[in-house]
N, C-alpha and C. Protein backbone atom coordinates (compact mmCIF):
# COMPACT_ATOMS: atom_id res chain seq x y z
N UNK A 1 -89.87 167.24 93.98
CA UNK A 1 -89.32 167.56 92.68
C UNK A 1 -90.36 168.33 91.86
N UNK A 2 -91.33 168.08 91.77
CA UNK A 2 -92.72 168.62 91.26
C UNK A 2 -92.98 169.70 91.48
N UNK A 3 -92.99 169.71 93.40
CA UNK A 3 -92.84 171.80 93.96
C UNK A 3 -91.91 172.44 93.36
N UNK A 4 -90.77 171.78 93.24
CA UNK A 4 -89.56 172.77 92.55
C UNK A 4 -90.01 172.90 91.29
N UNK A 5 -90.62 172.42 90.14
CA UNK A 5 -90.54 172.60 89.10
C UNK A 5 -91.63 173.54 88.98
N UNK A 6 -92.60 173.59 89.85
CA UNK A 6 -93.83 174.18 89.63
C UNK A 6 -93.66 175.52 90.23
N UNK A 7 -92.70 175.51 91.43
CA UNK A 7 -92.23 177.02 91.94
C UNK A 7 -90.93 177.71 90.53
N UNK A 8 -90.08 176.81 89.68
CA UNK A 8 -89.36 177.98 88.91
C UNK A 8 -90.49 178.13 88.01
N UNK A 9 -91.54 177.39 87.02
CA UNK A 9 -92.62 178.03 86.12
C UNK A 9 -93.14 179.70 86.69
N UNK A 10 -93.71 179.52 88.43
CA UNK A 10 -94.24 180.32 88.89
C UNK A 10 -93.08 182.05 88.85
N UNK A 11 -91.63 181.43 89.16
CA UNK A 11 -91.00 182.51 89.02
C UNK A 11 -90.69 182.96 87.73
N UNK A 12 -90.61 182.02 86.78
CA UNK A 12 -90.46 182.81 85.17
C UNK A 12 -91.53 183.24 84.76
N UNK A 13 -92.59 182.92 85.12
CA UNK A 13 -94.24 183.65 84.60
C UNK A 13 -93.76 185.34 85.44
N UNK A 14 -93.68 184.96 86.50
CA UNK A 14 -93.74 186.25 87.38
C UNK A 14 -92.51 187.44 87.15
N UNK A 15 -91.25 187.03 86.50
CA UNK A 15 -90.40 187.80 85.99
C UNK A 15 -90.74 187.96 84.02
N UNK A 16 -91.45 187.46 83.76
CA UNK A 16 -91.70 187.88 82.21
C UNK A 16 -92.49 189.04 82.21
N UNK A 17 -93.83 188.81 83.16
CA UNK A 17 -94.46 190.05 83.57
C UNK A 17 -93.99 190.85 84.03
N UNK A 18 -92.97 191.00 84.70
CA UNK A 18 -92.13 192.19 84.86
C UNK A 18 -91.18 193.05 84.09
N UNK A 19 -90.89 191.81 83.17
CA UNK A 19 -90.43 192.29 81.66
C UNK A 19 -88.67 191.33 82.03
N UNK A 20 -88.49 190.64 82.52
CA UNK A 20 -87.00 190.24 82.57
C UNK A 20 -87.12 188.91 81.95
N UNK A 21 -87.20 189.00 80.24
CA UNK A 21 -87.49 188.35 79.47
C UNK A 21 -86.23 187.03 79.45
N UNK A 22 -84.87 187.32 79.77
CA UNK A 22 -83.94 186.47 79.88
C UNK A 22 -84.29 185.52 81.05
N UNK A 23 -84.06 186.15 82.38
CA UNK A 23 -84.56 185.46 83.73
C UNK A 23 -85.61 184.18 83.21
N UNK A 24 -86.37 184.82 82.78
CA UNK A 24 -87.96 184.16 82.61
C UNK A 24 -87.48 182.64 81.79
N UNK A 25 -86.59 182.87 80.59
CA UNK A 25 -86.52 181.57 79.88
C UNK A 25 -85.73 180.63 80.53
N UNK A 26 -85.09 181.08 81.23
CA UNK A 26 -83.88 180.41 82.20
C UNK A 26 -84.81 179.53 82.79
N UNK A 27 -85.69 180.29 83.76
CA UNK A 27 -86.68 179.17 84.88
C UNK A 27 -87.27 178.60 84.16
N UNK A 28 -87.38 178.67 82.54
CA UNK A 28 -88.80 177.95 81.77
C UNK A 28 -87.61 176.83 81.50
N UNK A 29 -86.71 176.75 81.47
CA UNK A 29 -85.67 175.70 81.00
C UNK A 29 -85.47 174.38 81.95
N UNK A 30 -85.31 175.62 83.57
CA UNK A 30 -85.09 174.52 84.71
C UNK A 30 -86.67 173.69 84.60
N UNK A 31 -87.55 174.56 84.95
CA UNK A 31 -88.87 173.84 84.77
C UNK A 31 -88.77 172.90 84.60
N UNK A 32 -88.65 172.83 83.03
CA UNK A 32 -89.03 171.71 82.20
C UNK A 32 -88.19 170.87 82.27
N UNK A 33 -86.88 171.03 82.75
CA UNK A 33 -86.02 169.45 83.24
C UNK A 33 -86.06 168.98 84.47
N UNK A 34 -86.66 169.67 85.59
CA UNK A 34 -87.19 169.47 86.66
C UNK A 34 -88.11 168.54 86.66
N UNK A 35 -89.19 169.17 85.77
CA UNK A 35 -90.34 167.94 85.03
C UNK A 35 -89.97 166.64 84.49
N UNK A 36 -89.45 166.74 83.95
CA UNK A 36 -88.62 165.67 82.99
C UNK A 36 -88.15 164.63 84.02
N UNK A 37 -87.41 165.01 84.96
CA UNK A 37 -86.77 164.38 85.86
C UNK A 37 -87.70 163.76 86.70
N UNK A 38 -88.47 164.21 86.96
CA UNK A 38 -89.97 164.40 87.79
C UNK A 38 -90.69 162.61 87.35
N UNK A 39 -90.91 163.12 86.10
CA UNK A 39 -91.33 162.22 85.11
C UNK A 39 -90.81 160.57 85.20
N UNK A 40 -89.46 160.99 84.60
CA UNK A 40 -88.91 159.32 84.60
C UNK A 40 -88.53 159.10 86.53
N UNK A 41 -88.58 159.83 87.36
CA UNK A 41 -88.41 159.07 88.70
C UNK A 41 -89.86 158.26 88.69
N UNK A 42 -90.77 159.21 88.38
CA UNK A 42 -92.48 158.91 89.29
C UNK A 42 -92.41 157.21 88.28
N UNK A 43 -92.05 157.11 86.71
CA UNK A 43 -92.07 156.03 86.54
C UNK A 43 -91.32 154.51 86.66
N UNK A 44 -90.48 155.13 87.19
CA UNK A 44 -89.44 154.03 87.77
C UNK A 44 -89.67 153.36 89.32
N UNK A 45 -90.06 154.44 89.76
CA UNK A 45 -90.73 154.17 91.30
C UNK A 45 -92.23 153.23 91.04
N UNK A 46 -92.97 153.39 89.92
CA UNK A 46 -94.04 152.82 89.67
C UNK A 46 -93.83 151.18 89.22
N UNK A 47 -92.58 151.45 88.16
CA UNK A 47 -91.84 149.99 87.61
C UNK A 47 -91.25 149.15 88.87
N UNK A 48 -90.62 149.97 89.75
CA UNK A 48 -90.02 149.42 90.63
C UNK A 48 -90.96 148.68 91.70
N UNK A 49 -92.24 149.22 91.71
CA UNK A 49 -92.54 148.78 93.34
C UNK A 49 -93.61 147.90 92.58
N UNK A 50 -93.87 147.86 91.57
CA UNK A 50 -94.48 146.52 90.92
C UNK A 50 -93.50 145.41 91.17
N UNK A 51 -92.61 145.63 90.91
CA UNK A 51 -91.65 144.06 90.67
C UNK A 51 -91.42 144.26 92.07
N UNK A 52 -91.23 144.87 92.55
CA UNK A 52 -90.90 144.24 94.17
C UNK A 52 -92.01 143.80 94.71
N UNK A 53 -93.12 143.30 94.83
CA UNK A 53 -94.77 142.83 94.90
C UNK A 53 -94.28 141.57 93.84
N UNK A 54 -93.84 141.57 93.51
CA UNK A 54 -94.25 140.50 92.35
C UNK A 54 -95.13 140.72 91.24
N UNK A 55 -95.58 141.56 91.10
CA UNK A 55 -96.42 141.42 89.88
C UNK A 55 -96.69 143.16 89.23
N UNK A 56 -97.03 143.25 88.45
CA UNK A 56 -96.39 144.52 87.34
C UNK A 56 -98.13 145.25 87.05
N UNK A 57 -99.20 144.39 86.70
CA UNK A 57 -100.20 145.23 86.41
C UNK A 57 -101.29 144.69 86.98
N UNK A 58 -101.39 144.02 87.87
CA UNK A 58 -102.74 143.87 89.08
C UNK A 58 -102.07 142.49 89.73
């Protein structure tokens, strides 16, 4: 999820410099909900595999 978000940044950087100023905000949009998404999995997977161990912070 992370490669994907980090490959559309890479393609809207790389189409702004080319000047396709629309393109560019589009991938800056997916990006950042890619991220987002990114985000609350990595912490749920973190919440999750604590309580399945039994125990949450050591």
């Amino acid at each position: 999820m992370l490669q994907l978000a980090i490959a559309c940044l890479v393609i809207a950087l790389l189409a702004a410099v080319l000047g396709f100023g629309g393109i560019a905000g589009s991938f800056v949009g997916v990006a950042k909900i890619l991220f987002v998404v990114f985000l609350i999995f990595a912490v749920l997977s973190f919440l999750g595999g604590g309580m399945r161990r039994g125990r949450l912070w050591g």
